[in-house]
C-alpha atoms as a PDB file:
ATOM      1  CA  UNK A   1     -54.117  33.702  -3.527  1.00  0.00           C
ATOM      2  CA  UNK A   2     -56.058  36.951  -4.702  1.00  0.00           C
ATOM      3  CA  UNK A   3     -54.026  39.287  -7.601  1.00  0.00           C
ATOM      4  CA  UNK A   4     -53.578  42.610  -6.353  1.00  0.00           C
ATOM      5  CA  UNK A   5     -54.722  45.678  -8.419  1.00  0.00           C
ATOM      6  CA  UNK A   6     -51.462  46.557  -9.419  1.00  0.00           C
ATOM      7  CA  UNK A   7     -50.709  42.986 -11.156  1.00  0.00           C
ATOM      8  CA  UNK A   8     -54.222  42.539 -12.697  1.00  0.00           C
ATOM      9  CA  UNK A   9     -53.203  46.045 -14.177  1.00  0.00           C
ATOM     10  CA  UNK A  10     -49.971  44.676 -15.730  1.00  0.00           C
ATOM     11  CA  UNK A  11     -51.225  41.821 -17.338  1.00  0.00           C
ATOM     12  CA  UNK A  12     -54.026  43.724 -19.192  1.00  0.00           C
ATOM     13  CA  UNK A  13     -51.890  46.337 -19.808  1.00  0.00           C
ATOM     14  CA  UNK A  14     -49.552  43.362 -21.202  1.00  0.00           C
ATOM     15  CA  UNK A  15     -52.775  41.844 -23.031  1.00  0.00           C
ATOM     16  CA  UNK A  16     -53.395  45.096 -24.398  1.00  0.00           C
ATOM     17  CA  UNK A  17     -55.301  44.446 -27.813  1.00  0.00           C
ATOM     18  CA  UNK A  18     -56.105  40.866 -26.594  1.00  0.00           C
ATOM     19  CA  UNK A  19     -59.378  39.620 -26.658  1.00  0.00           C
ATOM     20  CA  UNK A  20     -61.302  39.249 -23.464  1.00  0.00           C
ATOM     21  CA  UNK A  21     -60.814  35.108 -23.442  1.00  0.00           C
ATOM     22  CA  UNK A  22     -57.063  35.556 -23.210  1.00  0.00           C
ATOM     23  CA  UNK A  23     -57.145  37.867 -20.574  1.00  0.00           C
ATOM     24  CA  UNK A  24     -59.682  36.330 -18.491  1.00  0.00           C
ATOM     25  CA  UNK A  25     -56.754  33.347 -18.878  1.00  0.00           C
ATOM     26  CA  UNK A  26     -54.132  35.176 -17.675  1.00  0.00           C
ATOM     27  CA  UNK A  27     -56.042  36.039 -14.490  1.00  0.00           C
ATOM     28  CA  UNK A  28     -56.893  32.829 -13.566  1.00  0.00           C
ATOM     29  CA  UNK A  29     -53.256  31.417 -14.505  1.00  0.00           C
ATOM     30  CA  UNK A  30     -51.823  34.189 -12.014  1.00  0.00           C
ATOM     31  CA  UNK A  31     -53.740  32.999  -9.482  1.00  0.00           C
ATOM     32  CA  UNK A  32     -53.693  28.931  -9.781  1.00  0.00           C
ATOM     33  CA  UNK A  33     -50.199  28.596 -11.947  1.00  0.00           C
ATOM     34  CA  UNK A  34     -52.580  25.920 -13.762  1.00  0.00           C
ATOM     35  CA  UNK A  35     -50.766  25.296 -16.975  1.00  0.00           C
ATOM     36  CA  UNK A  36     -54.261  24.357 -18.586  1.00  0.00           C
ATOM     37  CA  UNK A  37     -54.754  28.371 -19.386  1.00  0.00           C
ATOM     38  CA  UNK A  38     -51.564  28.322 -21.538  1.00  0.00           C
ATOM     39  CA  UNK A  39     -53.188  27.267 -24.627  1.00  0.00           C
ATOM     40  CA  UNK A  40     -55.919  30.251 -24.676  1.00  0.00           C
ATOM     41  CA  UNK A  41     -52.916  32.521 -23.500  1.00  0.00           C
ATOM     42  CA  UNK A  42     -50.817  31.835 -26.026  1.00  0.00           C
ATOM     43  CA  UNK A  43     -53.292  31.749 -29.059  1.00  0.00           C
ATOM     44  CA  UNK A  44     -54.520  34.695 -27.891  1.00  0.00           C
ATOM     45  CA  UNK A  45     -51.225  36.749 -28.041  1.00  0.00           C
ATOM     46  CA  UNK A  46     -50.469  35.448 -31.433  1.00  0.00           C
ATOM     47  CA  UNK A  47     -53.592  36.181 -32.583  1.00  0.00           C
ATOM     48  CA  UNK A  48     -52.930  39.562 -31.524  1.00  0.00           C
ATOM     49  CA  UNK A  49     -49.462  39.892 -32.732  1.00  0.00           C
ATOM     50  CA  UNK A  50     -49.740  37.820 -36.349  1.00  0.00           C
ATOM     51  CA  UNK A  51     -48.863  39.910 -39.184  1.00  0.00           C
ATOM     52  CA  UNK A  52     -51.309  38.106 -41.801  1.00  0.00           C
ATOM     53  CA  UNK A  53     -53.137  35.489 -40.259  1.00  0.00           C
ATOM     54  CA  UNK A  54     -54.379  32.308 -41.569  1.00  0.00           C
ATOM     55  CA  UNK A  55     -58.368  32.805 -42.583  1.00  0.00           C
ATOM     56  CA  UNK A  56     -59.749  30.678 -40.033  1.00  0.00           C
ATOM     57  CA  UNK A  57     -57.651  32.459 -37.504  1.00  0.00           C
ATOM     58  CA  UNK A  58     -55.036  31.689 -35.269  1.00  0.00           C
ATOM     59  CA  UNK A  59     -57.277  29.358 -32.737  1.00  0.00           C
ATOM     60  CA  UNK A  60     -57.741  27.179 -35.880  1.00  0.00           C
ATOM     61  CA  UNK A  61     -53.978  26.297 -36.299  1.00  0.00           C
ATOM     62  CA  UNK A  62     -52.688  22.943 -35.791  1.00  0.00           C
ATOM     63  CA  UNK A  63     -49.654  22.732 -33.200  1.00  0.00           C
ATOM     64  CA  UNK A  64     -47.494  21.140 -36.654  1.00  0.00           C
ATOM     65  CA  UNK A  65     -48.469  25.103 -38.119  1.00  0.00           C
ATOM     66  CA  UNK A  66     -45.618  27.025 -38.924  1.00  0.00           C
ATOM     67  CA  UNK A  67     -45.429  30.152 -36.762  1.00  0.00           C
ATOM     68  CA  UNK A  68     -44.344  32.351 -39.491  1.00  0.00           C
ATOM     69  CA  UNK A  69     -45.257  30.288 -42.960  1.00  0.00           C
ATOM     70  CA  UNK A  70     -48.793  29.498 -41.351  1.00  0.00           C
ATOM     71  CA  UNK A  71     -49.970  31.085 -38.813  1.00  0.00           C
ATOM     72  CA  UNK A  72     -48.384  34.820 -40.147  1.00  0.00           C
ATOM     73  CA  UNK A  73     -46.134  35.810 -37.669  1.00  0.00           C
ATOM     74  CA  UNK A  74     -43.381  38.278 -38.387  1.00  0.00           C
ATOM     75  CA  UNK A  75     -39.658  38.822 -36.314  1.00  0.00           C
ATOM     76  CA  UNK A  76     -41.592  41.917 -34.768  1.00  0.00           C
ATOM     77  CA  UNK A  77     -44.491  39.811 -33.832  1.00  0.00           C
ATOM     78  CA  UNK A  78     -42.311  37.156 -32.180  1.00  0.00           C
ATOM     79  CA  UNK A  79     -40.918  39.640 -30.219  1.00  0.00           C
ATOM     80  CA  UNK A  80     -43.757  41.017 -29.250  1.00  0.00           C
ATOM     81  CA  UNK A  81     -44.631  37.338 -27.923  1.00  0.00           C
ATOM     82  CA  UNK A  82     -41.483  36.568 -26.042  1.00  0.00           C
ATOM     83  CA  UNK A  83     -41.924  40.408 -24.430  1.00  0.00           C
ATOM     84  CA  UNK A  84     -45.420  39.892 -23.607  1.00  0.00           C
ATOM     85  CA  UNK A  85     -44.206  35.507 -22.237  1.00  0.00           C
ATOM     86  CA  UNK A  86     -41.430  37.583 -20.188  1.00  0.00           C
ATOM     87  CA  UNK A  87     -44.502  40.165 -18.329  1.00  0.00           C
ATOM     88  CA  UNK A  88     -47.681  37.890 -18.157  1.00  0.00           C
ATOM     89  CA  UNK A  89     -46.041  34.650 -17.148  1.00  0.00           C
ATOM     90  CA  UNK A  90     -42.919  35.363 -14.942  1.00  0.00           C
ATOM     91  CA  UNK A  91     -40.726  33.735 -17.246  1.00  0.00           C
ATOM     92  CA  UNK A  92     -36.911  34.855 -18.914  1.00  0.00           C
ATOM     93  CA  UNK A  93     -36.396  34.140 -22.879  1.00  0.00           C
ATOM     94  CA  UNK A  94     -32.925  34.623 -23.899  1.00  0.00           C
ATOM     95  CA  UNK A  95     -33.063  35.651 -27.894  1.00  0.00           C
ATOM     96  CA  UNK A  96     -30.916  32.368 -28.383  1.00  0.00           C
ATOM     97  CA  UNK A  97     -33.693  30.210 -27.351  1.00  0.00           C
ATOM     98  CA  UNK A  98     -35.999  31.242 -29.584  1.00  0.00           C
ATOM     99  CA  UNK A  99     -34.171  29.944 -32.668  1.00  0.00           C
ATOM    100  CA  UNK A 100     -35.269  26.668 -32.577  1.00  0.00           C
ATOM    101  CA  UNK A 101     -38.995  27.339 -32.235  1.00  0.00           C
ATOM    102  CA  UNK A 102     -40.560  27.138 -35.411  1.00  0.00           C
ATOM    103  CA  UNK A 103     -44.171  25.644 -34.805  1.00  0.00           C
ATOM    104  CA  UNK A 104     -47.427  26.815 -32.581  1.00  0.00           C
ATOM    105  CA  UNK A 105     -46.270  23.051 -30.751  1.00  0.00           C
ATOM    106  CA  UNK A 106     -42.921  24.010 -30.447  1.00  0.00           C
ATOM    107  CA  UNK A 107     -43.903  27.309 -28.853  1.00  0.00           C
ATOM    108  CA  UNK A 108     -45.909  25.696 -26.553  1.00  0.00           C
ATOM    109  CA  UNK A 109     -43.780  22.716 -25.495  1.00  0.00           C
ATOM    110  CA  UNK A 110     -40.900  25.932 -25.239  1.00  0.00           C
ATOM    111  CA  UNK A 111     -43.702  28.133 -22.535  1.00  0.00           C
ATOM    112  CA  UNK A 112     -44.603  24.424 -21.014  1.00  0.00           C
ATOM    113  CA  UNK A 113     -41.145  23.738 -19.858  1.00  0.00           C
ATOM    114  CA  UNK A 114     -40.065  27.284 -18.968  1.00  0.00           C
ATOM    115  CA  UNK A 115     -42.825  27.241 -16.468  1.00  0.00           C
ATOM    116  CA  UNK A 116     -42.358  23.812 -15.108  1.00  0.00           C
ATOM    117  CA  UNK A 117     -38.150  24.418 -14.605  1.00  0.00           C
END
């Protein structure tokens, strides 16, 4: 099914500061829900949001990296994570649920299941 205008708008306004790899991933996952894009989506957005990141980057972190000891993320940047989770991918995050999530894996496993509930 084709994005219209007005969504394709959203999610680069959403991806704003993104690279061009994470929102060419978004696209596509709009359109065929394939949970394949989530990886590129969500480095992408951390990479984005990461206070200090580690010096290979963000794409170079392990799924056992810590999101804020390792990879450099911040409360503000995890917000800015869940926010951008809520607009790009159609999913609700209750504050609560984010306690537990402590690793890039975790974070992923968390999006996985969200969009597969």
């Amino acid at each position: 099914m084709p994005i219209s205008e007005s969504r394709t708008e959203e999610i680069k306004k959403s991806l704003k500061r993104c690279d061009d790899e994470t929102v060419a991933a978004a696209l596509r996952f709009e359109k065929t829900r394939d949970l394949d894009e989530l990886n590129a989506i969500i480095l992408g957005v951390l990479a984005r949001d990461a206070a200090n990141p580690p010096p290979g980057g963000v794409a170079s972190a392990a799924d056992d990296a810590k999101l804020m000891e390792v990879i450099g993320m911040d409360s503000f940047g995890m917000m800015e994570v869940v926010m951008t989770a809520e607009e790009v991918l159609g999913v609700t995050v209750a504050t609560e649920e984010m306690n537990g999530i402590r690793t890039l894996g975790d974070l992923k496993q968390f999006l996985r299941s969200k969009l597969t509930a």
